[in-house]
PDB file of N, CA and C in Angstrom:
ATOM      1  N   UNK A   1       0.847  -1.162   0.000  1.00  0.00           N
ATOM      2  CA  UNK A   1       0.000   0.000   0.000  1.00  0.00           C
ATOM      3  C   UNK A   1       0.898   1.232   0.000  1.00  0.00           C
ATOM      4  N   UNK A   2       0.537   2.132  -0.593  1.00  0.00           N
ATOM      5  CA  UNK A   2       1.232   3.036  -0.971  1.00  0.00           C
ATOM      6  C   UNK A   2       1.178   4.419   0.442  1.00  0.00           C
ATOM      7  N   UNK A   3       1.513   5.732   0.053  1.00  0.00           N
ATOM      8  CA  UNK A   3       1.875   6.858   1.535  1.00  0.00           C
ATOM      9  C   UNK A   3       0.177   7.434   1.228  1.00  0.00           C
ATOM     10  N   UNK A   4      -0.986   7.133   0.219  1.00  0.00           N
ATOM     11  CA  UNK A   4      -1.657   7.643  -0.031  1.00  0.00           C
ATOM     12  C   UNK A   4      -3.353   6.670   0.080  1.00  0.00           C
ATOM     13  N   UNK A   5      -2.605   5.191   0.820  1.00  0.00           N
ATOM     14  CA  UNK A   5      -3.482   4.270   0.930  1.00  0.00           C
ATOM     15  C   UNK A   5      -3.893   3.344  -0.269  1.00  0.00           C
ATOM     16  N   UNK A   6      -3.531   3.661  -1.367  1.00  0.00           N
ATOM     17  CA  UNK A   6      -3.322   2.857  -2.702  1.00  0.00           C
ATOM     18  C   UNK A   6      -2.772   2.071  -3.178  1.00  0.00           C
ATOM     19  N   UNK A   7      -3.370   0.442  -2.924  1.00  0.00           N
ATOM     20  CA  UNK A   7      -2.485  -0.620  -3.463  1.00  0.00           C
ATOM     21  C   UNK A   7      -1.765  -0.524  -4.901  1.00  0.00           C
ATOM     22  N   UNK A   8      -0.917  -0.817  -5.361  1.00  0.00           N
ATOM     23  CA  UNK A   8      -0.004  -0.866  -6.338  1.00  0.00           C
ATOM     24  C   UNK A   8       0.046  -2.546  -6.886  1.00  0.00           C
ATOM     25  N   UNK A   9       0.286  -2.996  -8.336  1.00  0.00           N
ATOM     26  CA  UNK A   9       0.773  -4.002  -8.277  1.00  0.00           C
ATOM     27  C   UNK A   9       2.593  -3.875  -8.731  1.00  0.00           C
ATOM     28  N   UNK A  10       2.790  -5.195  -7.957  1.00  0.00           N
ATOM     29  CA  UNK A  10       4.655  -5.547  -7.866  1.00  0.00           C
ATOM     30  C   UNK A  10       4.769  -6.758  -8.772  1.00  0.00           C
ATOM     31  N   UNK A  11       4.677  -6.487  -9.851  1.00  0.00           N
ATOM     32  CA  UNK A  11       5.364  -7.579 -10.572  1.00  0.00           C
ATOM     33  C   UNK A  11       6.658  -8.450 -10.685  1.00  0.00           C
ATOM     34  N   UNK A  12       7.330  -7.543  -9.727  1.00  0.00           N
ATOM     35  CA  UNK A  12       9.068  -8.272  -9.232  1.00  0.00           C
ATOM     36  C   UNK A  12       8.928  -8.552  -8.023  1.00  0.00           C
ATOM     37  N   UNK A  13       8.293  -9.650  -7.929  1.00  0.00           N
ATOM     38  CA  UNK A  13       7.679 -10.262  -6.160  1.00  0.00           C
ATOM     39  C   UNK A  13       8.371 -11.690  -6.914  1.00  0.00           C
ATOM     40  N   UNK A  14       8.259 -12.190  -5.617  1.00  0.00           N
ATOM     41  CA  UNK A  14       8.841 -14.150  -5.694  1.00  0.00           C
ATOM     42  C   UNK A  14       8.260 -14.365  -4.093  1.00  0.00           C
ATOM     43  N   UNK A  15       7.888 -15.777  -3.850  1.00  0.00           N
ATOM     44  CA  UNK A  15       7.534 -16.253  -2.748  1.00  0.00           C
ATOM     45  C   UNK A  15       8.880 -17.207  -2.421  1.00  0.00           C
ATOM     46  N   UNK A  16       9.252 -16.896  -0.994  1.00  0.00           N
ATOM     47  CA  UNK A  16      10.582 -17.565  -0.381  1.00  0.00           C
ATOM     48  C   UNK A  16      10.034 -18.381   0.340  1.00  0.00           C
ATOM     49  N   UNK A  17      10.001 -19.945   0.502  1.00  0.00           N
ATOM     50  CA  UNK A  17       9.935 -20.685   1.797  1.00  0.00           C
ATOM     51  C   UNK A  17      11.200 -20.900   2.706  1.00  0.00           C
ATOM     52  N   UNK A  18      12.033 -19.897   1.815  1.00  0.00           N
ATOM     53  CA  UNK A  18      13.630 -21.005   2.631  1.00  0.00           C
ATOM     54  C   UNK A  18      13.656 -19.072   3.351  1.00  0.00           C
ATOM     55  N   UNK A  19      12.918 -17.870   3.306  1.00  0.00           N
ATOM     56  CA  UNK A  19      12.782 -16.892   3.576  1.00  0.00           C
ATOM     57  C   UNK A  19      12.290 -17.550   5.267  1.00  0.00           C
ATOM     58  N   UNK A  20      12.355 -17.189   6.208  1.00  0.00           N
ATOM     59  CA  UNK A  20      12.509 -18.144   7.602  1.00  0.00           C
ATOM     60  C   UNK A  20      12.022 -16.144   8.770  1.00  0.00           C
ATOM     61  N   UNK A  21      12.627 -15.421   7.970  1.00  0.00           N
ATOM     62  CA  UNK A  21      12.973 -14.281   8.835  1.00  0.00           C
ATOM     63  C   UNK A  21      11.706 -13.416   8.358  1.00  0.00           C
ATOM     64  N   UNK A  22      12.042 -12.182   7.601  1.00  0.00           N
ATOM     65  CA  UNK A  22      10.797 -11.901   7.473  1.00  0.00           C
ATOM     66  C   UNK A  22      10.178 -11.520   6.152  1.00  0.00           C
ATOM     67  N   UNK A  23       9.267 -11.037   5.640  1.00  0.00           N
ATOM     68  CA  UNK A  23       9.108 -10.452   4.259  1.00  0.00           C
ATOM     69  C   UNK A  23      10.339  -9.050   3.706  1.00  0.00           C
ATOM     70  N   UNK A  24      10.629  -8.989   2.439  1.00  0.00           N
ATOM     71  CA  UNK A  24      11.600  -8.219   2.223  1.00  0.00           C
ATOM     72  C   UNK A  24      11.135  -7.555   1.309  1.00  0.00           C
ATOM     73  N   UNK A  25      11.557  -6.049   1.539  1.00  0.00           N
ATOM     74  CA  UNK A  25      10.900  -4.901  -0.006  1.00  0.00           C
ATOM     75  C   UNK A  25      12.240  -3.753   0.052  1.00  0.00           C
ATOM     76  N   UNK A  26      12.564  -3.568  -1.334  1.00  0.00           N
ATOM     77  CA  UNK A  26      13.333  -3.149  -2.428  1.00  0.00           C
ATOM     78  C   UNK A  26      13.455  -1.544  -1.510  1.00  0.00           C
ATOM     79  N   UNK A  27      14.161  -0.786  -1.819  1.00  0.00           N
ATOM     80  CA  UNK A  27      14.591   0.316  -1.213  1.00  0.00           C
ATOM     81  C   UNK A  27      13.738   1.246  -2.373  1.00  0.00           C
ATOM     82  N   UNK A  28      13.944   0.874  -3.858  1.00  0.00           N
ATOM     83  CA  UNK A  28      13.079   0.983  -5.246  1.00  0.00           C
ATOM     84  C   UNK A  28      11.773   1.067  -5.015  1.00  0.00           C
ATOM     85  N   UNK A  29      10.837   0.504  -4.656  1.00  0.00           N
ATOM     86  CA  UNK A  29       9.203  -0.210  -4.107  1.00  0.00           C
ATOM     87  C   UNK A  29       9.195   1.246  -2.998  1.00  0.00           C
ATOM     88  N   UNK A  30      10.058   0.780  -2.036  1.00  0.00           N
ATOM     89  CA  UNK A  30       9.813   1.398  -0.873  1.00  0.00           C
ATOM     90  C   UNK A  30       9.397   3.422  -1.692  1.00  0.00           C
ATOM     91  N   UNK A  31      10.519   3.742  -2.073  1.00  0.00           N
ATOM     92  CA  UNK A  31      10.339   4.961  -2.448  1.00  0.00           C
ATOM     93  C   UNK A  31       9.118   5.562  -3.928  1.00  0.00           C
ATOM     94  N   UNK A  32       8.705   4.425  -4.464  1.00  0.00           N
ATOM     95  CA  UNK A  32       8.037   4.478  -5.287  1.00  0.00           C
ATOM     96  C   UNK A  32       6.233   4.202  -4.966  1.00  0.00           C
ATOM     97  N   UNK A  33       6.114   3.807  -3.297  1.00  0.00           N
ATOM     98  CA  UNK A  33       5.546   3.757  -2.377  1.00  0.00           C
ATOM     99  C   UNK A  33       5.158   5.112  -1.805  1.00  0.00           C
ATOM    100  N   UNK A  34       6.193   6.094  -1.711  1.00  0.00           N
ATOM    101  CA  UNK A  34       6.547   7.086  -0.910  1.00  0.00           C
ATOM    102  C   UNK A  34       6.380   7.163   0.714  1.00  0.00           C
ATOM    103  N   UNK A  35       7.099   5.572   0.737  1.00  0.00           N
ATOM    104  CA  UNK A  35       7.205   5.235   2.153  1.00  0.00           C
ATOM    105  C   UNK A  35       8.736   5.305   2.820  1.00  0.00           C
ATOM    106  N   UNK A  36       9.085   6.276   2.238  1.00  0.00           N
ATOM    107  CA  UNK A  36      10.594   6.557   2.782  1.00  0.00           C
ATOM    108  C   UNK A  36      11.049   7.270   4.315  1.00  0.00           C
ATOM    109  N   UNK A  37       9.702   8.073   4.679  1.00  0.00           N
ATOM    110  CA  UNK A  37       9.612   8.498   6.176  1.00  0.00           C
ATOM    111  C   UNK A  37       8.617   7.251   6.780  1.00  0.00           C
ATOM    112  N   UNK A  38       8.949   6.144   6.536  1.00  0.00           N
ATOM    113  CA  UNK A  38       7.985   5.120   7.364  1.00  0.00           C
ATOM    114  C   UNK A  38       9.093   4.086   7.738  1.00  0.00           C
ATOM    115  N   UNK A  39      10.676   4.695   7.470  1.00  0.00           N
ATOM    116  CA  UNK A  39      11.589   3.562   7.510  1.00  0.00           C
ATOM    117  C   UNK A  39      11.901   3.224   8.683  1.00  0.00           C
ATOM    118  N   UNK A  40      12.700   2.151   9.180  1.00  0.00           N
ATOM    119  CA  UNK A  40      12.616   2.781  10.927  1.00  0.00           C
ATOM    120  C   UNK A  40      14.163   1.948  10.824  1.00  0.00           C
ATOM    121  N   UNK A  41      14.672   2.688  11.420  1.00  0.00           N
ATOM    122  CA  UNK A  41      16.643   2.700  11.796  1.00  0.00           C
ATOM    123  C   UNK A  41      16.926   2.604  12.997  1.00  0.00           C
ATOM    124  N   UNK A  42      15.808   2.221  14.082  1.00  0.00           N
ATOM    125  CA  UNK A  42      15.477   1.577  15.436  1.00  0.00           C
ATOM    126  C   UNK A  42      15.600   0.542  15.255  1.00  0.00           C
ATOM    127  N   UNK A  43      14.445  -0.039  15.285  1.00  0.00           N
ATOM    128  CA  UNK A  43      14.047  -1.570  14.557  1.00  0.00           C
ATOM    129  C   UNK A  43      14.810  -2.430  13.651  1.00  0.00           C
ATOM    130  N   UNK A  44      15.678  -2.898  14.204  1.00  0.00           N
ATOM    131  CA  UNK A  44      16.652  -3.681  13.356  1.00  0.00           C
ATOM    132  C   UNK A  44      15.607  -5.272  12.809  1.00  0.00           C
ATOM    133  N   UNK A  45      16.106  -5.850  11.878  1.00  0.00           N
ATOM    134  CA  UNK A  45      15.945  -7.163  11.873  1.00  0.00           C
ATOM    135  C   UNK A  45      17.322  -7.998  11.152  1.00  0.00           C
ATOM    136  N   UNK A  46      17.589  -8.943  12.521  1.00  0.00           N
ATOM    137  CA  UNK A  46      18.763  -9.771  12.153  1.00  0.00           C
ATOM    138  C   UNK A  46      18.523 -10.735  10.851  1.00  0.00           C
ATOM    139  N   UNK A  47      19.574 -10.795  10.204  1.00  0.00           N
ATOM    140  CA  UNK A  47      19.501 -11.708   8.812  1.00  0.00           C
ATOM    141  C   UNK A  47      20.814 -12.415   8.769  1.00  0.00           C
ATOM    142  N   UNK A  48      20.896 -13.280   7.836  1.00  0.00           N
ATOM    143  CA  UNK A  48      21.928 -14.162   7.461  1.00  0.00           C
ATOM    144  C   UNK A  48      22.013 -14.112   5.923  1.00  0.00           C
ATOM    145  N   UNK A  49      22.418 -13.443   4.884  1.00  0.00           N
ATOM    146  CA  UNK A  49      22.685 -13.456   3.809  1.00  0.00           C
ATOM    147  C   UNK A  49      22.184 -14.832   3.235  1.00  0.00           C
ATOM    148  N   UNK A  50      21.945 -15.084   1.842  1.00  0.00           N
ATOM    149  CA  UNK A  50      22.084 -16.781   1.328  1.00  0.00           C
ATOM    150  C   UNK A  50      23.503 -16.961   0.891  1.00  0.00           C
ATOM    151  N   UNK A  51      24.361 -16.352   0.008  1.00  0.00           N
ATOM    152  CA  UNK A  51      25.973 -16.178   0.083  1.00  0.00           C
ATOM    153  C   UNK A  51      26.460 -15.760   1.598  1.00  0.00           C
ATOM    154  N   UNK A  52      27.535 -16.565   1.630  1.00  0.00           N
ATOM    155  CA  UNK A  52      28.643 -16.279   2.662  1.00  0.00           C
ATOM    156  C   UNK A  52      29.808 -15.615   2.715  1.00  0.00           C
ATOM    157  N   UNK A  53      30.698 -15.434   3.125  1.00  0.00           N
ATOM    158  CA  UNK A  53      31.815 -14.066   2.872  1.00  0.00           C
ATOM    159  C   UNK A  53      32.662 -15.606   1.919  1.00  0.00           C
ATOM    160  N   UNK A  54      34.266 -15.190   1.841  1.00  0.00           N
ATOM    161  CA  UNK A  54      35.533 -15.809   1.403  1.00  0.00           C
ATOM    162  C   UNK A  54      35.312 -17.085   0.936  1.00  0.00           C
ATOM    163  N   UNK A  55      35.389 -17.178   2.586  1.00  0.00           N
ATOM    164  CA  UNK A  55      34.718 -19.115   3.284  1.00  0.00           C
ATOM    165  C   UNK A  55      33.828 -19.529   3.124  1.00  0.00           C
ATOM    166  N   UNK A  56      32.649 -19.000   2.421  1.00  0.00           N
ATOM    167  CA  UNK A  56      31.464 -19.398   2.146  1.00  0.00           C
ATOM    168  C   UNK A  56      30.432 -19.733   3.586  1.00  0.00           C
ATOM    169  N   UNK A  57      31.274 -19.063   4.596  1.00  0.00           N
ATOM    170  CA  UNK A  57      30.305 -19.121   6.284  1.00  0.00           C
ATOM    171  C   UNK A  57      29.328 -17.753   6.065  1.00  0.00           C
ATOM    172  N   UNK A  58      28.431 -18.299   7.087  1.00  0.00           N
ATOM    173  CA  UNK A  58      27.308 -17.458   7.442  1.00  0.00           C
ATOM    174  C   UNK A  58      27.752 -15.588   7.400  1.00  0.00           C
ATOM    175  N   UNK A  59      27.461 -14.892   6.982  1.00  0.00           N
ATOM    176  CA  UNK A  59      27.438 -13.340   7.795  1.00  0.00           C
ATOM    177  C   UNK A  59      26.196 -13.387   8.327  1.00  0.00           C
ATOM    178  N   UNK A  60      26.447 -12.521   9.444  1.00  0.00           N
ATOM    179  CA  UNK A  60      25.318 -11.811  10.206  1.00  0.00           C
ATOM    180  C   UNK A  60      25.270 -10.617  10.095  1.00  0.00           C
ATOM    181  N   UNK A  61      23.707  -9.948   9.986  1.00  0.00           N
ATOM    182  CA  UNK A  61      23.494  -8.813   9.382  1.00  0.00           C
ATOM    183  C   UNK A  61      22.498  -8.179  10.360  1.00  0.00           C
ATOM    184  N   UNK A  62      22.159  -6.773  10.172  1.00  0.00           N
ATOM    185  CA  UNK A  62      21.002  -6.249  10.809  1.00  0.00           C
ATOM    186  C   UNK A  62      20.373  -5.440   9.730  1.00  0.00           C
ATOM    187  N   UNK A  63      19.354  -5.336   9.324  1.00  0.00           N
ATOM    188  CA  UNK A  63      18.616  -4.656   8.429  1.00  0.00           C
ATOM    189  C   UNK A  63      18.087  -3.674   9.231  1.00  0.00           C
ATOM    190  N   UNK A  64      17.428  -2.421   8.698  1.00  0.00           N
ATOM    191  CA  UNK A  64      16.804  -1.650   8.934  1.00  0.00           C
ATOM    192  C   UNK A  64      15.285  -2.058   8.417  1.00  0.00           C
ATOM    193  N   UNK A  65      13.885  -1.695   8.986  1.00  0.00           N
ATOM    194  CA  UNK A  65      13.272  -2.411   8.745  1.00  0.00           C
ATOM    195  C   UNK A  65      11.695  -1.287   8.115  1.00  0.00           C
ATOM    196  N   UNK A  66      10.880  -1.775   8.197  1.00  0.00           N
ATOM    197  CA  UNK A  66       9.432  -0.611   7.399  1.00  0.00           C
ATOM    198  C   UNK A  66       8.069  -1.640   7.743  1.00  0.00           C
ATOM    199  N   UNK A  67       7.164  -1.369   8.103  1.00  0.00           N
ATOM    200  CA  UNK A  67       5.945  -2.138   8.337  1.00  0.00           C
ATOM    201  C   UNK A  67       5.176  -1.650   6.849  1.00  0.00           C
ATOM    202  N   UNK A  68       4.483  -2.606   6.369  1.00  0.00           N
ATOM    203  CA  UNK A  68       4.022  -2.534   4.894  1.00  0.00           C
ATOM    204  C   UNK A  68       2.879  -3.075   4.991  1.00  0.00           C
ATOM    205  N   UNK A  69       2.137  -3.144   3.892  1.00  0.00           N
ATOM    206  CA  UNK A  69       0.490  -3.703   4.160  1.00  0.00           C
ATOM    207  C   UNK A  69       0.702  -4.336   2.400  1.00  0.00           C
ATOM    208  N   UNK A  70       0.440  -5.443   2.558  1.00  0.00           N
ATOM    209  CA  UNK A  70       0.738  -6.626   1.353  1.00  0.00           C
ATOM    210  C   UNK A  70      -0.954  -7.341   1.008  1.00  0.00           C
ATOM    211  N   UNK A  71      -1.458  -7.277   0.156  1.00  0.00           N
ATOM    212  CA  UNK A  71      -2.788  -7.633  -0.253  1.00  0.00           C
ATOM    213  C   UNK A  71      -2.287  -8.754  -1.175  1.00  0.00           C
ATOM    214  N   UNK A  72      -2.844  -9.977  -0.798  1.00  0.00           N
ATOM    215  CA  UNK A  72      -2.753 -10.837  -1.757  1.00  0.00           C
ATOM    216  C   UNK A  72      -4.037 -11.665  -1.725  1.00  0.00           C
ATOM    217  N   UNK A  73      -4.824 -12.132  -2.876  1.00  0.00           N
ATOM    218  CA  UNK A  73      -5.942 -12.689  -2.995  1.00  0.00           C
ATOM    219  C   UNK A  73      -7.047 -11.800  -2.235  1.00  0.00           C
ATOM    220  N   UNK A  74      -7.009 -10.837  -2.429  1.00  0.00           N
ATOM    221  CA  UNK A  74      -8.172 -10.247  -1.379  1.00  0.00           C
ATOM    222  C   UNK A  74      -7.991 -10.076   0.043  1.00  0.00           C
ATOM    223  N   UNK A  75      -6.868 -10.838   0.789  1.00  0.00           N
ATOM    224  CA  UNK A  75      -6.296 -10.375   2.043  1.00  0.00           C
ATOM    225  C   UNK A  75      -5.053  -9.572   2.279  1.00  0.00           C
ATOM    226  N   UNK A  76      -5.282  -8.644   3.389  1.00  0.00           N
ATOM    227  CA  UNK A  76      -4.205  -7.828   3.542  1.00  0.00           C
ATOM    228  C   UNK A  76      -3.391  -8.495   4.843  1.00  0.00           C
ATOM    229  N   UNK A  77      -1.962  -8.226   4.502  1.00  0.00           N
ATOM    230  CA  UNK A  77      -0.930  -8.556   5.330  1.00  0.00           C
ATOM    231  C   UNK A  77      -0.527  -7.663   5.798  1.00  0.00           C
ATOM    232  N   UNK A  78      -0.340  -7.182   7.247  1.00  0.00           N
ATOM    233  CA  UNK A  78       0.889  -6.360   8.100  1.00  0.00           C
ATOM    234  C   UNK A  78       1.911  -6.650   8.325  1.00  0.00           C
ATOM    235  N   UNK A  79       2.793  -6.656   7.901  1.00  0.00           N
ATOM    236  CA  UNK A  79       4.016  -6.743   8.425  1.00  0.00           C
ATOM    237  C   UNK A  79       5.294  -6.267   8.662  1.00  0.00           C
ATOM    238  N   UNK A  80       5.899  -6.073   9.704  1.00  0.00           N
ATOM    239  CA  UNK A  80       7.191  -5.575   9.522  1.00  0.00           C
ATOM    240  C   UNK A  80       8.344  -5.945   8.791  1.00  0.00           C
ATOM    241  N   UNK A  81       8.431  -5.408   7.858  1.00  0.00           N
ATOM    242  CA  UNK A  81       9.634  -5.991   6.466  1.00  0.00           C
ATOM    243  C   UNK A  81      10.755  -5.638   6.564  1.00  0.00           C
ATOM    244  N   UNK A  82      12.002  -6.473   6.127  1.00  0.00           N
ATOM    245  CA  UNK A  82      13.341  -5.871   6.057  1.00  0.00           C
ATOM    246  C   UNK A  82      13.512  -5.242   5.070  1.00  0.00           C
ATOM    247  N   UNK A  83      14.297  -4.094   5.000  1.00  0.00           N
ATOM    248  CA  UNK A  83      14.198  -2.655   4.229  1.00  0.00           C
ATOM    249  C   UNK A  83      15.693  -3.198   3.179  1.00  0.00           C
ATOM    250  N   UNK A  84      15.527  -2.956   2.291  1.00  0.00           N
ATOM    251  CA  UNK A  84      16.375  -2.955   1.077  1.00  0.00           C
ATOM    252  C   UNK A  84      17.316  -3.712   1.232  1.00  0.00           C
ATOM    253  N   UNK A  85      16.947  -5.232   1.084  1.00  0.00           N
ATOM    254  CA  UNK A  85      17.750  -6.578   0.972  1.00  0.00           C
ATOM    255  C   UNK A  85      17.680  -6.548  -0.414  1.00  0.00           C
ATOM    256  N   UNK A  86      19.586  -6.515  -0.808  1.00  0.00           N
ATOM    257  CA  UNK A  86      19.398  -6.518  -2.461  1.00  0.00           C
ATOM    258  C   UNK A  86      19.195  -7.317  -3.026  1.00  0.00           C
ATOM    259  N   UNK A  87      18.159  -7.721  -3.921  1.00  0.00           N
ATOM    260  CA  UNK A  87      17.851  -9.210  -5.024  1.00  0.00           C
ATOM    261  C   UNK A  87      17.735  -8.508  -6.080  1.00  0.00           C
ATOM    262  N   UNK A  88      18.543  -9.355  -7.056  1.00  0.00           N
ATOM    263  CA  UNK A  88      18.426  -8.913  -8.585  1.00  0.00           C
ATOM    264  C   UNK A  88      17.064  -8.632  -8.780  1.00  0.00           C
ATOM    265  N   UNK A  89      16.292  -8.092  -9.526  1.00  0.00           N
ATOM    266  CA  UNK A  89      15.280  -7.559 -10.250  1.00  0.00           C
ATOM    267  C   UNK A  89      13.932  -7.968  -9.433  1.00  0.00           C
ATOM    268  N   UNK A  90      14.209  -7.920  -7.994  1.00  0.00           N
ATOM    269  CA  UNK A  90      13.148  -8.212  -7.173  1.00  0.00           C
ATOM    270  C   UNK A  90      12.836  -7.384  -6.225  1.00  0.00           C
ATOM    271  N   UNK A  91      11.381  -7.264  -6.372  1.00  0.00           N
ATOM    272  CA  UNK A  91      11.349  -5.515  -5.778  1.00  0.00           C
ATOM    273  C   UNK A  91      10.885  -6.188  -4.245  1.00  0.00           C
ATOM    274  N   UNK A  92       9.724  -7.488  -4.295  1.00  0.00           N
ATOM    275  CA  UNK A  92       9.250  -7.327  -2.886  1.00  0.00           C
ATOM    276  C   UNK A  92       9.521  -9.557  -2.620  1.00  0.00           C
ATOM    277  N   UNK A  93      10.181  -9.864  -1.474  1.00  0.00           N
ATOM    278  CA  UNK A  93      10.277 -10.984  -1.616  1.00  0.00           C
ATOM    279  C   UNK A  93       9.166 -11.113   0.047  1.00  0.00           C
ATOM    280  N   UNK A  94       8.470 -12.208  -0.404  1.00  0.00           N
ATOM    281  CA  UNK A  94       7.060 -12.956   0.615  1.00  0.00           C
ATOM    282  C   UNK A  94       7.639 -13.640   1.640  1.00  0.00           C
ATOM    283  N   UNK A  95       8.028 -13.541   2.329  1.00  0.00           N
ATOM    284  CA  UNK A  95       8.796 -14.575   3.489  1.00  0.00           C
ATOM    285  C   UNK A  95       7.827 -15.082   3.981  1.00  0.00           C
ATOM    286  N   UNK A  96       8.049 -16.184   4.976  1.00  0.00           N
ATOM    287  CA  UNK A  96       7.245 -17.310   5.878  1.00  0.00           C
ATOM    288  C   UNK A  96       6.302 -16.168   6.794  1.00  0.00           C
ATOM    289  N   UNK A  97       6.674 -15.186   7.208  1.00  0.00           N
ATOM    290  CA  UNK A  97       5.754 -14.015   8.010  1.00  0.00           C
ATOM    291  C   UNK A  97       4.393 -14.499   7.251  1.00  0.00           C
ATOM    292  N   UNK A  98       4.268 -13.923   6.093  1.00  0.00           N
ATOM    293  CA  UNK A  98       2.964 -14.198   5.224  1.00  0.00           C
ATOM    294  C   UNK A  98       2.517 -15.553   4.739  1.00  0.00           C
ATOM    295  N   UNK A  99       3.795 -16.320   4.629  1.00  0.00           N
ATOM    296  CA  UNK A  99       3.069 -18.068   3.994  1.00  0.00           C
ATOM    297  C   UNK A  99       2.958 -18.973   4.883  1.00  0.00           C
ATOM    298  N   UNK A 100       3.072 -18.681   6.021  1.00  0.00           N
ATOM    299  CA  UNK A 100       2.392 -19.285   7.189  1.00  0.00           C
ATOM    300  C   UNK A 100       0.754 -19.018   7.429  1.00  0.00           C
ATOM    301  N   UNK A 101       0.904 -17.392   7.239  1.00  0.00           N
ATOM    302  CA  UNK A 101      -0.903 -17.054   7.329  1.00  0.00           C
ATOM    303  C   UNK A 101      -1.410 -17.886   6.376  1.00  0.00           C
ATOM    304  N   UNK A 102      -0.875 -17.492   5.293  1.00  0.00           N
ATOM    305  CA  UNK A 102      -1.841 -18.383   3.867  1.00  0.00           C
ATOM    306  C   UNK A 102      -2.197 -19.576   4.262  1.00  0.00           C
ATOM    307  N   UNK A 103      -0.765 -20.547   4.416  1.00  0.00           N
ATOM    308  CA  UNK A 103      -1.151 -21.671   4.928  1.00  0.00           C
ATOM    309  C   UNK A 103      -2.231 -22.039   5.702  1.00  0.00           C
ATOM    310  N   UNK A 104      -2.521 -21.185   7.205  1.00  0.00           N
ATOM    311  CA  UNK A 104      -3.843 -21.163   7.924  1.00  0.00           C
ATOM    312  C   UNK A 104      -4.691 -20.921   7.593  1.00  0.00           C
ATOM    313  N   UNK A 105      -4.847 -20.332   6.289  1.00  0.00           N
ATOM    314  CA  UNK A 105      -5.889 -20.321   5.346  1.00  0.00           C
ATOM    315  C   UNK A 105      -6.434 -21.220   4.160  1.00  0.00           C
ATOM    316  N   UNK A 106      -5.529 -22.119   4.427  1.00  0.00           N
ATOM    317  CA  UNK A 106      -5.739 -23.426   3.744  1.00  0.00           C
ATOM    318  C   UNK A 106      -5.157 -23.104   2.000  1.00  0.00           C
ATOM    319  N   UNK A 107      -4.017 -21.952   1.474  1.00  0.00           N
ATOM    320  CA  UNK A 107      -3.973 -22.184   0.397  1.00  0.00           C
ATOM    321  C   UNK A 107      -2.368 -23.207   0.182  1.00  0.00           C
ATOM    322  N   UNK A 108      -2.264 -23.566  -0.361  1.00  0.00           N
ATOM    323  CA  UNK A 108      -1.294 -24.141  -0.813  1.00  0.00           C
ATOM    324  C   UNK A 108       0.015 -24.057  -2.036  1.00  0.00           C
ATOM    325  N   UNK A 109       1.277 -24.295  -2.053  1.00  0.00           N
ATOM    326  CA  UNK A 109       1.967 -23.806  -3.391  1.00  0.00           C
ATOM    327  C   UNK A 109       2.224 -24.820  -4.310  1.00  0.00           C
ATOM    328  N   UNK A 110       2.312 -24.401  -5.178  1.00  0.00           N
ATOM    329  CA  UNK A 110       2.268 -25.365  -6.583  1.00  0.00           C
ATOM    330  C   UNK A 110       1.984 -24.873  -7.913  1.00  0.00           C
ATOM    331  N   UNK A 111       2.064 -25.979  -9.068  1.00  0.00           N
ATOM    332  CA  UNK A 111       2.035 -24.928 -10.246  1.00  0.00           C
ATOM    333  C   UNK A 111       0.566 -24.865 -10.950  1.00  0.00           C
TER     334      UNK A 111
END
């Protein structure tokens, strides 16, 4: 939802199950949102990269984070999202935050 209450569609979305932490949106989205005074630099959320440094071990990270309102199928999602996790050409990635609800809603993934 946008700074003006206006859903948008995101065509550079992907659904993560191996996403464990939380939903993630584009720094791109975010400002095209005009949700750039909604960022919050309090609110950390810890992450673990999917690449690893040298050694190919874990980094640990802290994101800065943004609460967002995500409509999918006719339901809206709240959630607090990690703020500009870079993915190639992906503006908003669905983490388990949201495909857990679905799930309790009985939808399922597949093709």
């Amino acid at each position: 939802m946008n700074s003006e209450g206006k859903y948008i569609s995101c065509p550079q979305r992907m659904i993560d199950t191996g996403d464990k932490v939380a939903t993630c949106i584009s720094g791109n989205l975010v400002t095209e949102l005009g949700l750039d005074s909604n960022i919050d630099y309090d609110k950390k959320i810890p992450y673990e990269p999917v690449r690893g440094g040298d050694d190919r071990q874990p980094i640990s990270k802290e994101g800065n984070s943004i609460v967002i309102n995500v409509k999918i199928r006719n339901m809206t999602f709240r959630v607090r999202a990690l703020y500009d996790v870079k993915a190639k050409d992906i503006d908003l990635i669905i983490g388990m935050d949201i495909i857990d609800q679905l799930f309790e809603k009985g939808f399922t993934l597949g093709k």
